[in-house]
N, C-alpha and C. Protein backbone atom coordinates (compact mmCIF):
# COMPACT_ATOMS: atom_id res chain seq x y z
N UNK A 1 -48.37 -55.06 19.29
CA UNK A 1 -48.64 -54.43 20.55
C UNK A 1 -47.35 -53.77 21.04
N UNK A 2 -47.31 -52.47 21.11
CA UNK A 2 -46.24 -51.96 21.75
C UNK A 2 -46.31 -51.91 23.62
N UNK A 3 -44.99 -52.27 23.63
CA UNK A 3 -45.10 -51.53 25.11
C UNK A 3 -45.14 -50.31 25.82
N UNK A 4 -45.51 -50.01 27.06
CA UNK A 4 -44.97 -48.68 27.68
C UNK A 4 -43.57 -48.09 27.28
N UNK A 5 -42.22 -48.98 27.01
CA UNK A 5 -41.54 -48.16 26.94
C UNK A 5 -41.30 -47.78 25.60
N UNK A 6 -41.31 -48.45 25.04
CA UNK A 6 -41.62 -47.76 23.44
C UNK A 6 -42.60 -46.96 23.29
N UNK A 7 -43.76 -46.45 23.81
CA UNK A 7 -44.40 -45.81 23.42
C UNK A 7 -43.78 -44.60 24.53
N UNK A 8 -43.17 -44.20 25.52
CA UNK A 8 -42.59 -42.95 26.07
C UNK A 8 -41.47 -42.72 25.29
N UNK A 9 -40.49 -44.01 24.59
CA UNK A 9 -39.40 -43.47 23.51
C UNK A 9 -40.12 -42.44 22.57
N UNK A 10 -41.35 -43.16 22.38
CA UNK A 10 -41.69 -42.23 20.39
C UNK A 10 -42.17 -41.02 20.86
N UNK A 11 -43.26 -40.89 22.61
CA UNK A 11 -43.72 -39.55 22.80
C UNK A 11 -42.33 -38.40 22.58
N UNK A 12 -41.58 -38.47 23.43
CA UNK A 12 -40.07 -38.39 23.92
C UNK A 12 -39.72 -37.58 21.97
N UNK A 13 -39.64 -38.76 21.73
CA UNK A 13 -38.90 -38.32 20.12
C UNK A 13 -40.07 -37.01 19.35
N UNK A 14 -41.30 -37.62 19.40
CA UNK A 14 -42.34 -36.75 18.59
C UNK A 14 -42.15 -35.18 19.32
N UNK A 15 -41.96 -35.09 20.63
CA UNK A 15 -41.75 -33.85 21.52
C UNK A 15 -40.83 -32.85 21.20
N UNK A 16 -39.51 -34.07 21.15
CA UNK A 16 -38.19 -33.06 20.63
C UNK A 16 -38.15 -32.54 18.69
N UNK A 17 -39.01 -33.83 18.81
CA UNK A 17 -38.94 -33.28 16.95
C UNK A 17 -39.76 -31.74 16.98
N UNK A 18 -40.94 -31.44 17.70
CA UNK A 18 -41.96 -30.63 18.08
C UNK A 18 -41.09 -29.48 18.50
N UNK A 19 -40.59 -29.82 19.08
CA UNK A 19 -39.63 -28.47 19.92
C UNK A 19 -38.80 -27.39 18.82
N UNK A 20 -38.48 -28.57 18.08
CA UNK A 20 -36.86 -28.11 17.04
C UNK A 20 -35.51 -28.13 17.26
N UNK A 21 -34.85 -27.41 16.54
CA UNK A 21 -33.80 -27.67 17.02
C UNK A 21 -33.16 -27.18 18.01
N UNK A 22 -31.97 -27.76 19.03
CA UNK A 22 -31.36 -26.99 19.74
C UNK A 22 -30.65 -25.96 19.23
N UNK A 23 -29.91 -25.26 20.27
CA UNK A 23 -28.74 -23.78 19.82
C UNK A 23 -27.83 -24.01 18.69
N UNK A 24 -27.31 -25.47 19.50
CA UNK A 24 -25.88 -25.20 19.05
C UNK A 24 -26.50 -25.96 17.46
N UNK A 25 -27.49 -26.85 17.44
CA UNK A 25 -27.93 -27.25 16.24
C UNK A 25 -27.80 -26.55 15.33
N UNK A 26 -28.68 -25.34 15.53
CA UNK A 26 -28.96 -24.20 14.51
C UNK A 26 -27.75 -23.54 13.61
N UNK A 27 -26.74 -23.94 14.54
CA UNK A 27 -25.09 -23.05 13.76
C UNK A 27 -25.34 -24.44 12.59
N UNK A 28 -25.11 -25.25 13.47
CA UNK A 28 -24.58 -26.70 12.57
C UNK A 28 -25.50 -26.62 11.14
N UNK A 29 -26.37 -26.44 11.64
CA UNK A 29 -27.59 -26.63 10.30
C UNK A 29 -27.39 -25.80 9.43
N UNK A 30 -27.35 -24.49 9.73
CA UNK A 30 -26.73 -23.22 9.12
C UNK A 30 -25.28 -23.41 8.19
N UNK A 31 -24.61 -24.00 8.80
CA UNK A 31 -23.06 -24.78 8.24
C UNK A 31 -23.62 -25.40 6.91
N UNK A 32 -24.42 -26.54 7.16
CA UNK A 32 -25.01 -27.87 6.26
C UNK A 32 -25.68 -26.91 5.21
N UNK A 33 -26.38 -26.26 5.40
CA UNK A 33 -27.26 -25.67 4.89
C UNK A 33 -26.45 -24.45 3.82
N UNK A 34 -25.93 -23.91 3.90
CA UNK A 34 -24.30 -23.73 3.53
C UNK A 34 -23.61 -23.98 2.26
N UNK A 35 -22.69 -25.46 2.93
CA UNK A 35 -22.40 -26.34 2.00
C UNK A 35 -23.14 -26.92 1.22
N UNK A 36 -24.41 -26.95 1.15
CA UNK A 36 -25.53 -27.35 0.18
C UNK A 36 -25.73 -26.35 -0.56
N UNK A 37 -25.04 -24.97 -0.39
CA UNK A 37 -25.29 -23.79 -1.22
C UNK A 37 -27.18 -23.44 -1.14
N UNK A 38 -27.71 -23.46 -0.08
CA UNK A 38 -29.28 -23.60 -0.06
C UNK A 38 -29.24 -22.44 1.01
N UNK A 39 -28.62 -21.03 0.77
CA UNK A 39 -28.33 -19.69 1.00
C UNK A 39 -29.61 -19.45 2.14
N UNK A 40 -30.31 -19.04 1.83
CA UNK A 40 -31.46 -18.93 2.49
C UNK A 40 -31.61 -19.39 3.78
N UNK A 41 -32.17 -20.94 3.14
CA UNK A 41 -32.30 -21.79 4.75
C UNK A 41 -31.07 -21.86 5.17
N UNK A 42 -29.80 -21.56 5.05
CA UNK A 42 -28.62 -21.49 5.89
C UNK A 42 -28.95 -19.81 6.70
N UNK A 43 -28.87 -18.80 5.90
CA UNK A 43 -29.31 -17.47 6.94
C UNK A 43 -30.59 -17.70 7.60
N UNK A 44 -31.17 -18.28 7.47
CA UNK A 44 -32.64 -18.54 8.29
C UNK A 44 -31.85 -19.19 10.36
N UNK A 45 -31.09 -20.23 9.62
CA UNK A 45 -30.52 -21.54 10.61
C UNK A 45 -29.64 -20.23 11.05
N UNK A 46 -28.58 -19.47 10.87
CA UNK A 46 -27.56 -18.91 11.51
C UNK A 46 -28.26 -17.83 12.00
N UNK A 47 -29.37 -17.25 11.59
CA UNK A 47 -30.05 -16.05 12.02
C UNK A 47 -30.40 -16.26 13.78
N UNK A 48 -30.89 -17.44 13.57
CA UNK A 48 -31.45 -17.96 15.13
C UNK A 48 -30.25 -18.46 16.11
N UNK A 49 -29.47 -19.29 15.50
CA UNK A 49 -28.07 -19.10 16.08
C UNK A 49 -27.62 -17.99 16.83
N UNK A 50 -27.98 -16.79 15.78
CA UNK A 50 -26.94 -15.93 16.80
C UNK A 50 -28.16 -15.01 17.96
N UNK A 51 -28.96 -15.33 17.87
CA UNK A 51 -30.05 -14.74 18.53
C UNK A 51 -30.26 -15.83 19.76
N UNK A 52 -29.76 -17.15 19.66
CA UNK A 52 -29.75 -17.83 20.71
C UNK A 52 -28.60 -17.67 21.45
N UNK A 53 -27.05 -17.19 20.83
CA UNK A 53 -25.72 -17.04 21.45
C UNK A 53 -25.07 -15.75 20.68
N UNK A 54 -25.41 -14.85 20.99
CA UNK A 54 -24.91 -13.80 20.17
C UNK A 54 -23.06 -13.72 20.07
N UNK A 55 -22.66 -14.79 20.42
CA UNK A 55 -21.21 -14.84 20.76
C UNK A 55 -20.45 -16.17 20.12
N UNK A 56 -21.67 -16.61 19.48
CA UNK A 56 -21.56 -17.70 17.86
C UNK A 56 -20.50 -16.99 16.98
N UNK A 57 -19.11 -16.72 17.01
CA UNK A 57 -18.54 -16.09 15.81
C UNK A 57 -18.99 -16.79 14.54
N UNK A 58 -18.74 -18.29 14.35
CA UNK A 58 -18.99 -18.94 13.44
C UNK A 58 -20.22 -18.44 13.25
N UNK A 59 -21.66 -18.42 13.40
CA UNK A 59 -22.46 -18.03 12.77
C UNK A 59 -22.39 -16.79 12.09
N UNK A 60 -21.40 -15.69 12.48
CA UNK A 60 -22.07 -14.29 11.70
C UNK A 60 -20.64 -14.70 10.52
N UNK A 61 -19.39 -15.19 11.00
CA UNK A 61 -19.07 -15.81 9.83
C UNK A 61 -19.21 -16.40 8.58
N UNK A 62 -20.48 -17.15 8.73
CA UNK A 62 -20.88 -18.14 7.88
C UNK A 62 -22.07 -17.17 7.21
N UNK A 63 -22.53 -16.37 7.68
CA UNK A 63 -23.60 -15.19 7.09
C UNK A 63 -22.53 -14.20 6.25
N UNK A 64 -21.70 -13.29 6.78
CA UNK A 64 -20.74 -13.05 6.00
C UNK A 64 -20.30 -13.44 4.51
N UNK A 65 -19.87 -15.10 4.58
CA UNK A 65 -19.49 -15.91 3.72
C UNK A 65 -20.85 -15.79 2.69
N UNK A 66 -21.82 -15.97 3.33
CA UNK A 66 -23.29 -16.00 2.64
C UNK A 66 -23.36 -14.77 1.37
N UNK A 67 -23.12 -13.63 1.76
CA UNK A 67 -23.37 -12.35 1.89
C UNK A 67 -22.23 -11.71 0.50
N UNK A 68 -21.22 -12.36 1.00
CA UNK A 68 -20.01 -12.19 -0.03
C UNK A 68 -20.08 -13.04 -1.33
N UNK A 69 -20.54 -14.06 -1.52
CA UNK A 69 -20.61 -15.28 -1.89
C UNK A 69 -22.06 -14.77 -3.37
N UNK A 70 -22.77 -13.66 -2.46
CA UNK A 70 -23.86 -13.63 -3.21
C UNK A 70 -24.00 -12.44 -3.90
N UNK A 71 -22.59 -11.78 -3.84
CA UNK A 71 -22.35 -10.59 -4.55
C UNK A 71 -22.69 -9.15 -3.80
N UNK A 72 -22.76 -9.19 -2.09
CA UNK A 72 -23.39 -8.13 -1.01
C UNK A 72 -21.72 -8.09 -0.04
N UNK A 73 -21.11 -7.46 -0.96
CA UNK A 73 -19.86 -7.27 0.33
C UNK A 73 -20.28 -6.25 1.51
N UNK A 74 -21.01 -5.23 1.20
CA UNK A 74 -21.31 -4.58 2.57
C UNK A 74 -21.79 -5.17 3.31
N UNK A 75 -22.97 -6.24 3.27
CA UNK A 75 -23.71 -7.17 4.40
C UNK A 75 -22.64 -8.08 4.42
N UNK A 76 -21.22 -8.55 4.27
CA UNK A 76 -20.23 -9.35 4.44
C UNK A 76 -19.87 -8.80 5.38
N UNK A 77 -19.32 -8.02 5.31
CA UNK A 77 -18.41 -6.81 5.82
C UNK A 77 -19.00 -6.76 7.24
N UNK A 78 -19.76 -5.97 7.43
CA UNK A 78 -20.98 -6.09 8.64
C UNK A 78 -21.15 -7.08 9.59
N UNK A 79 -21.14 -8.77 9.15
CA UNK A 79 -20.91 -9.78 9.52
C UNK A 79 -19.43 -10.27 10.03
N UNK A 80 -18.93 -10.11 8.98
CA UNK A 80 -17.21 -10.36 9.53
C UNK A 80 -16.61 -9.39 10.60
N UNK A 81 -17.18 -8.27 10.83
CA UNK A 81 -16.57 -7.51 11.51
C UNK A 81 -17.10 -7.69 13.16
N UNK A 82 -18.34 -8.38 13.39
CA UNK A 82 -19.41 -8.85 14.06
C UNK A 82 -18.51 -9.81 14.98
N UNK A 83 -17.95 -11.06 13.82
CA UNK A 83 -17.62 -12.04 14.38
C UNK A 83 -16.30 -11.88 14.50
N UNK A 84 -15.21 -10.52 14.48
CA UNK A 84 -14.26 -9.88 14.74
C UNK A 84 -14.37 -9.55 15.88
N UNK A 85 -15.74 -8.77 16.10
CA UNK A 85 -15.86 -8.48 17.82
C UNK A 85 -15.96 -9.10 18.75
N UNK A 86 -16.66 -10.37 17.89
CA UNK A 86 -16.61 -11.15 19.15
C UNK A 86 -15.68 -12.81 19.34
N UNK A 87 -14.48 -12.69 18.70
CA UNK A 87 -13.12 -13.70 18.15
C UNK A 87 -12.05 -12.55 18.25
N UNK A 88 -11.79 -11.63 18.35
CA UNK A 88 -10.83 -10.82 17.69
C UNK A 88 -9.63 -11.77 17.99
N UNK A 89 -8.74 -11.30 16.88
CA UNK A 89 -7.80 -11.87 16.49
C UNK A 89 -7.58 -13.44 15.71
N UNK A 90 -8.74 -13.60 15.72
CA UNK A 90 -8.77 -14.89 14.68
C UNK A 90 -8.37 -14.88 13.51
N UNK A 91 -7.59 -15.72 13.03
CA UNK A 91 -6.74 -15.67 11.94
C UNK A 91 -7.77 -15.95 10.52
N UNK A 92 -8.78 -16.87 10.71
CA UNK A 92 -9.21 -16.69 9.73
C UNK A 92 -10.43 -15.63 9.16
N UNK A 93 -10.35 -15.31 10.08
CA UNK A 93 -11.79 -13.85 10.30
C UNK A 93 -10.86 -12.91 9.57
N UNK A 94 -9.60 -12.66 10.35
CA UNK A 94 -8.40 -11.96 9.66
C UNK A 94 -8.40 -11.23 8.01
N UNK A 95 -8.20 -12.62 8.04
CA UNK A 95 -7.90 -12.90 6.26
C UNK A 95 -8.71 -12.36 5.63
N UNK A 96 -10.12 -13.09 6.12
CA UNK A 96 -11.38 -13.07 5.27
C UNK A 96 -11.58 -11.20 5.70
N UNK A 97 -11.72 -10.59 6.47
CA UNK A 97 -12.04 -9.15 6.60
C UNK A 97 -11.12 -8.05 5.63
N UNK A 98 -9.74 -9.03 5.89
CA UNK A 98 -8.57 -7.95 5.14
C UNK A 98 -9.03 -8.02 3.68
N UNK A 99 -9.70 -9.47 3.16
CA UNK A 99 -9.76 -9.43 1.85
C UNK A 99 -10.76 -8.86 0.85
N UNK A 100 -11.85 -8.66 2.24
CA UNK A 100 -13.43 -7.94 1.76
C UNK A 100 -12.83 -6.55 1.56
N UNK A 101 -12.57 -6.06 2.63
CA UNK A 101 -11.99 -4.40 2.54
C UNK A 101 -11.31 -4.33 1.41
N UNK A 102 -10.41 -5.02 1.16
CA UNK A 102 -9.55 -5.15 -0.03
C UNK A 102 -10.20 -4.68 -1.39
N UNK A 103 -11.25 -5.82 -1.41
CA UNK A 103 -11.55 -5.75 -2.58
C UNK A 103 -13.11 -4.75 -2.98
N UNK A 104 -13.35 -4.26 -1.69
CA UNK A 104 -14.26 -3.00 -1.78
C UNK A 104 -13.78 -1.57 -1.75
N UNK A 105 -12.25 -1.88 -1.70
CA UNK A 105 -11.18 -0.56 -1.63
C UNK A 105 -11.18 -0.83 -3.32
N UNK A 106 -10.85 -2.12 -3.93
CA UNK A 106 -10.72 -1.52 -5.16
C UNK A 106 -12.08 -1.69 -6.36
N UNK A 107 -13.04 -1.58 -5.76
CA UNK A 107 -14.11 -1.20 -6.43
C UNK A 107 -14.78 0.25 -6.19
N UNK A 108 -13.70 0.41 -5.13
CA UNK A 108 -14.17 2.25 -4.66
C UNK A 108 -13.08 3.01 -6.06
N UNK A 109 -11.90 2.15 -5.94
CA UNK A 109 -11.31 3.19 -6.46
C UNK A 109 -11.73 2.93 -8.01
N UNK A 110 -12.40 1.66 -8.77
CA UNK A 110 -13.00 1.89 -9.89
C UNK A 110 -13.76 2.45 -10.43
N UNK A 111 -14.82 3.08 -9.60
CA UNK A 111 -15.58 3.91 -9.54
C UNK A 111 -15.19 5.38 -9.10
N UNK A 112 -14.54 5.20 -8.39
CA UNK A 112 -14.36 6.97 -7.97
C UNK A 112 -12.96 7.45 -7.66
N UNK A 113 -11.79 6.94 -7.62
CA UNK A 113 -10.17 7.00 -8.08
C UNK A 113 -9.69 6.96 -6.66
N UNK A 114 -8.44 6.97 -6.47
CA UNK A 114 -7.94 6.62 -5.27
C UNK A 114 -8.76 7.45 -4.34
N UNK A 115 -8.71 8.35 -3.38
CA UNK A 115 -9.46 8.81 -2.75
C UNK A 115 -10.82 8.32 -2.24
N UNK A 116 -11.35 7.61 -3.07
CA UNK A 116 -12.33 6.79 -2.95
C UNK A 116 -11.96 5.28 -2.36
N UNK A 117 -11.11 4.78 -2.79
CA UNK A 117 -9.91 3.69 -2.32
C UNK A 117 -9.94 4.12 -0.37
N UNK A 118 -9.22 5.28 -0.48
CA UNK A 118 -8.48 5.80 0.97
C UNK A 118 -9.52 5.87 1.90
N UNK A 119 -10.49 6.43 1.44
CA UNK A 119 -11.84 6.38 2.26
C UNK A 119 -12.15 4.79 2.62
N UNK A 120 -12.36 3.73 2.06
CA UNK A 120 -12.78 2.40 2.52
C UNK A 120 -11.73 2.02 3.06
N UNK A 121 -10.77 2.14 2.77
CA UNK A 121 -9.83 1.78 4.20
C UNK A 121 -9.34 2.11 5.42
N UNK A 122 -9.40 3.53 5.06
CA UNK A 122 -9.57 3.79 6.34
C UNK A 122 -10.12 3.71 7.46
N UNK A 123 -11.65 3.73 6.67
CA UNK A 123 -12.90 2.86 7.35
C UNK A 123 -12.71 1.79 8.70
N UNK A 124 -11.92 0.49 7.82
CA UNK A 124 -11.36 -0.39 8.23
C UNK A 124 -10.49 -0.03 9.82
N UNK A 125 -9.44 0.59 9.36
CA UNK A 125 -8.04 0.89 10.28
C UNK A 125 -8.96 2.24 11.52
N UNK A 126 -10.00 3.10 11.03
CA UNK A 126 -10.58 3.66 12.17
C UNK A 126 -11.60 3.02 12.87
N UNK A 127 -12.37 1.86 12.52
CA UNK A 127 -12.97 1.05 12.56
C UNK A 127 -12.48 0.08 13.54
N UNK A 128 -11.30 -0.38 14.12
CA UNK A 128 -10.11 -0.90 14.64
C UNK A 128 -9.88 -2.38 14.48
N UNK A 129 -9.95 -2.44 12.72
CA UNK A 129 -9.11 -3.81 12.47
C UNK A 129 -8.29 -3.26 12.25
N UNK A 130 -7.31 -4.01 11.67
CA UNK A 130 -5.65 -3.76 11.41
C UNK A 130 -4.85 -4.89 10.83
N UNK A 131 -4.38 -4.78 9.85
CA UNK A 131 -3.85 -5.99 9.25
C UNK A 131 -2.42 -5.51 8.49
N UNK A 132 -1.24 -5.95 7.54
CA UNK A 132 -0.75 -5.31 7.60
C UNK A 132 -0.62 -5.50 6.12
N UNK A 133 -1.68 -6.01 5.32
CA UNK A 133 -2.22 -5.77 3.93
C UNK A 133 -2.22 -4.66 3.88
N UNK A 134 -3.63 -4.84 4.54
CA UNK A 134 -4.59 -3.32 4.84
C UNK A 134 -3.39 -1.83 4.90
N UNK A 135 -2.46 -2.25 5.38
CA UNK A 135 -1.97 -0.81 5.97
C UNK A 135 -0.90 -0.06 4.41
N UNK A 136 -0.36 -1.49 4.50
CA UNK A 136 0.20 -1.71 2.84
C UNK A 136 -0.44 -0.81 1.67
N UNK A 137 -1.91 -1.60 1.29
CA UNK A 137 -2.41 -0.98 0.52
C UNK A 137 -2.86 0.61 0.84
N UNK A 138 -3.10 1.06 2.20
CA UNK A 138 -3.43 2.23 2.45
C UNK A 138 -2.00 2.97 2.13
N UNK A 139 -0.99 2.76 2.61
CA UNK A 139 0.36 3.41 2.38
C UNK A 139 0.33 3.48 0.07
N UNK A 140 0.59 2.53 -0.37
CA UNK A 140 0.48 2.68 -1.43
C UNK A 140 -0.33 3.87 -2.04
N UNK A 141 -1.67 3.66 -1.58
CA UNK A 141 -2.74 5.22 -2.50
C UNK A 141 -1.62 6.18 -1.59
N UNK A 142 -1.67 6.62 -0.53
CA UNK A 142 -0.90 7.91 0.11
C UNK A 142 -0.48 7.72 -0.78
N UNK A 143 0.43 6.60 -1.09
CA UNK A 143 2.08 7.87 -1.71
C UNK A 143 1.31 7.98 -3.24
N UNK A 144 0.49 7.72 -3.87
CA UNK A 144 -0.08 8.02 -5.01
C UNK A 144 -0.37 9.57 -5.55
N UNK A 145 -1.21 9.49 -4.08
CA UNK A 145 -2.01 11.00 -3.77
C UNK A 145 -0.91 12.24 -2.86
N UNK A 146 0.58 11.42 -2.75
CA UNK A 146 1.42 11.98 -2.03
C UNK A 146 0.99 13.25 -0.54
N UNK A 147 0.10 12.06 -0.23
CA UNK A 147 -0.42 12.59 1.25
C UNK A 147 0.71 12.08 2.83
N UNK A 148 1.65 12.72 2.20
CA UNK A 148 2.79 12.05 3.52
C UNK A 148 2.49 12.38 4.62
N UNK A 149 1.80 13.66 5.21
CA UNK A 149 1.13 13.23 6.64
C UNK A 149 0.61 12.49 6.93
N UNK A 150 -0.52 12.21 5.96
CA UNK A 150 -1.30 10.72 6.26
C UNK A 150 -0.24 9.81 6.33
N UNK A 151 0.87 9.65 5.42
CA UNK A 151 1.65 8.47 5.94
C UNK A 151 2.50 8.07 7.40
N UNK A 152 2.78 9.63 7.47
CA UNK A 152 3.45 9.83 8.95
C UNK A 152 2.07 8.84 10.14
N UNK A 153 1.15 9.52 9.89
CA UNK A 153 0.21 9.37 10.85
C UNK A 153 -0.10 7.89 10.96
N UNK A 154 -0.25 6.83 9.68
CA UNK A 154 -0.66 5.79 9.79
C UNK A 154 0.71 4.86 10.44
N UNK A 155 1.71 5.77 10.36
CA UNK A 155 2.92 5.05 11.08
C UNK A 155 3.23 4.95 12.72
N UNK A 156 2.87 6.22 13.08
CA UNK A 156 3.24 6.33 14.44
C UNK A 156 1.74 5.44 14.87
N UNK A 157 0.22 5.07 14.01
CA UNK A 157 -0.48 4.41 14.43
C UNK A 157 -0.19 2.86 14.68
N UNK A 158 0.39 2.09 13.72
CA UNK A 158 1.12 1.45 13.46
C UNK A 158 2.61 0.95 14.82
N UNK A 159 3.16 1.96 15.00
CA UNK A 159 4.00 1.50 16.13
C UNK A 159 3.47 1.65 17.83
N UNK A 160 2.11 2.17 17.88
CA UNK A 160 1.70 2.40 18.99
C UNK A 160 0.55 1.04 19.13
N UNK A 161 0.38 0.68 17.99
CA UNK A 161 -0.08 -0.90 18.03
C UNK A 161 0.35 -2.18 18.17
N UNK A 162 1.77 -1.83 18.02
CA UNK A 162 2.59 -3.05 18.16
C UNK A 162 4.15 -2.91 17.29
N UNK A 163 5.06 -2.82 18.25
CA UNK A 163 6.33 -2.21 17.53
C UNK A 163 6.98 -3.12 17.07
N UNK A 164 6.91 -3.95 16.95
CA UNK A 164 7.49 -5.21 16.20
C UNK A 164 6.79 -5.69 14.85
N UNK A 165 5.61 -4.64 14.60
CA UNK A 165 4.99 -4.92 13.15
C UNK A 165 5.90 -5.06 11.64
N UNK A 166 5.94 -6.11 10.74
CA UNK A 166 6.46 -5.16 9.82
C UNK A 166 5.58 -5.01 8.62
N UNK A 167 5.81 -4.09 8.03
CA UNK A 167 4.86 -3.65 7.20
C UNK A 167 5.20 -4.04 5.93
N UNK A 168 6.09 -4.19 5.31
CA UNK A 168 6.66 -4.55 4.23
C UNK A 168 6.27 -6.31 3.57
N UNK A 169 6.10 -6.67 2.88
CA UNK A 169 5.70 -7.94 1.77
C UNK A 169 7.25 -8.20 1.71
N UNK A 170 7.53 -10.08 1.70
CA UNK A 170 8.81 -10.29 1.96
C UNK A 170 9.71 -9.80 0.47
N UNK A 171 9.14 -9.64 -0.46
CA UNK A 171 9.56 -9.23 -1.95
C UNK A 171 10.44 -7.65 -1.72
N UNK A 172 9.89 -7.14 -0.33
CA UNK A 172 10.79 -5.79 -0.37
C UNK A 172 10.05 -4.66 -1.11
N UNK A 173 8.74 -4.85 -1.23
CA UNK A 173 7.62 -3.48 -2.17
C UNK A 173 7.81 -2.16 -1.45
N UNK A 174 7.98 -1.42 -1.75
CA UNK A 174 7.96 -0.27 -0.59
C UNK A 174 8.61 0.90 -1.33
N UNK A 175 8.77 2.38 -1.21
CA UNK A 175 9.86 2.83 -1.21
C UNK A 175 10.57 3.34 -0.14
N UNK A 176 11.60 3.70 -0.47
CA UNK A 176 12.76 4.09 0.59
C UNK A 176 12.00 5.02 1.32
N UNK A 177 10.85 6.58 1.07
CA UNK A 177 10.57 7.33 1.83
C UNK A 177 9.83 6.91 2.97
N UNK A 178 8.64 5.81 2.36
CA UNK A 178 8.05 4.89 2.61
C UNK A 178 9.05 3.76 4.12
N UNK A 179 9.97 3.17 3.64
CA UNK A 179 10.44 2.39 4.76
C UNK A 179 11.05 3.49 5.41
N UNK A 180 11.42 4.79 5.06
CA UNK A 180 12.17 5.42 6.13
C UNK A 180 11.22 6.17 7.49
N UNK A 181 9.80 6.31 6.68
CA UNK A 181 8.41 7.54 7.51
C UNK A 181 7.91 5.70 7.74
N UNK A 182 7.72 4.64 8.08
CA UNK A 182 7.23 3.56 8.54
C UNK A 182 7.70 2.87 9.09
N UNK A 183 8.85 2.00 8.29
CA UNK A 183 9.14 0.60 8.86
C UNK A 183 10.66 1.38 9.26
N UNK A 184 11.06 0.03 9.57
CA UNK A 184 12.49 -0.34 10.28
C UNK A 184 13.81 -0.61 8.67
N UNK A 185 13.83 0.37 8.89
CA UNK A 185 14.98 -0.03 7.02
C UNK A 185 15.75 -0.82 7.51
């Protein structure tokens, strides 16, 4: 024989099970769902996430991750840049964006030669991330394609973003025309 209050515990429980999950659940589950590599029901769980808090970075993150993970860097890309808009400056959004562009800069240029490269990054840098990979590798094709206005230009962009940038890899990669039209020699 149960009592009254056990039987308002189980209504109580059967209700919320009925309901589903909460908001912030849905990221979490999406996470789990994830790390179980069970792709799907993780974009299913983060889909609703961000439709319940469109300001979930972690969720369009974790779709991103999804997205990249499954051989779709443009639907990565799309996502990371998402949860860029709405984190900016997060260090690990950072990384992960500089490294998608990266590596869709050099599948542009496998397919279609630098120029094809310059185009996806730029993308990026008009797009208004900014990293100082990104700017690196864009300086590199210029001087390839020896487009030194473009280099001029990505410089004075560069110091009107923050004049204390440096652009240079601590190894010293660069050349002299290069640190003289950019950085601080």
């Amino acid at each position: 024989m149960r009592t009254a209050r056990q039987l308002t515990v189980a209504a109580c429980a059967i209700l919320a099970l009925a309901a589903g999950p909460l908001p912030a659940d849905n990221l979490q589950v999406g996470k789990d769902y994830y790390e179980l590599r069970r792709f799907t029901d993780a974009l299913a769980s983060l889909k609703l996430a961000i439709q319940e808090n469109p300001q979930a970075w972690e969720a369009y993150y974790y779709s991103g991750l999804i997205f990249q993970e499954s051989g779709k860097p443009d639907l990565a890309l799309k996502y990371f840049a998402s949860a860029w808009r709405v984190q900016p400056g997060n260090e690990k959004l950072g990384k992960q964006l500089t490294e998608t562009y990266i590596q869709n800069a050099a599948k542009a240029r496998a397919s279609g030669g630098a120029d094809a490269a310059i185009a996806e990054l730029e993308v990026a840098i008009k797009g208004g991330f900014f990293s100082v990979e990104l700017v690196n590798q864009l300086l590199v094709h210029y001087g390839e394609q020896n487009k030194w206005e473009s280099t001029i230009s990505l410089g004075n962009e560069v110091f009107r973003r923050l004049e204390n940038f440096t652009l240079f890899p601590k190894d010293g990669a660069g050349t002299k025309r290069t640190h003289f039209l950019v950085g601080r020699a």
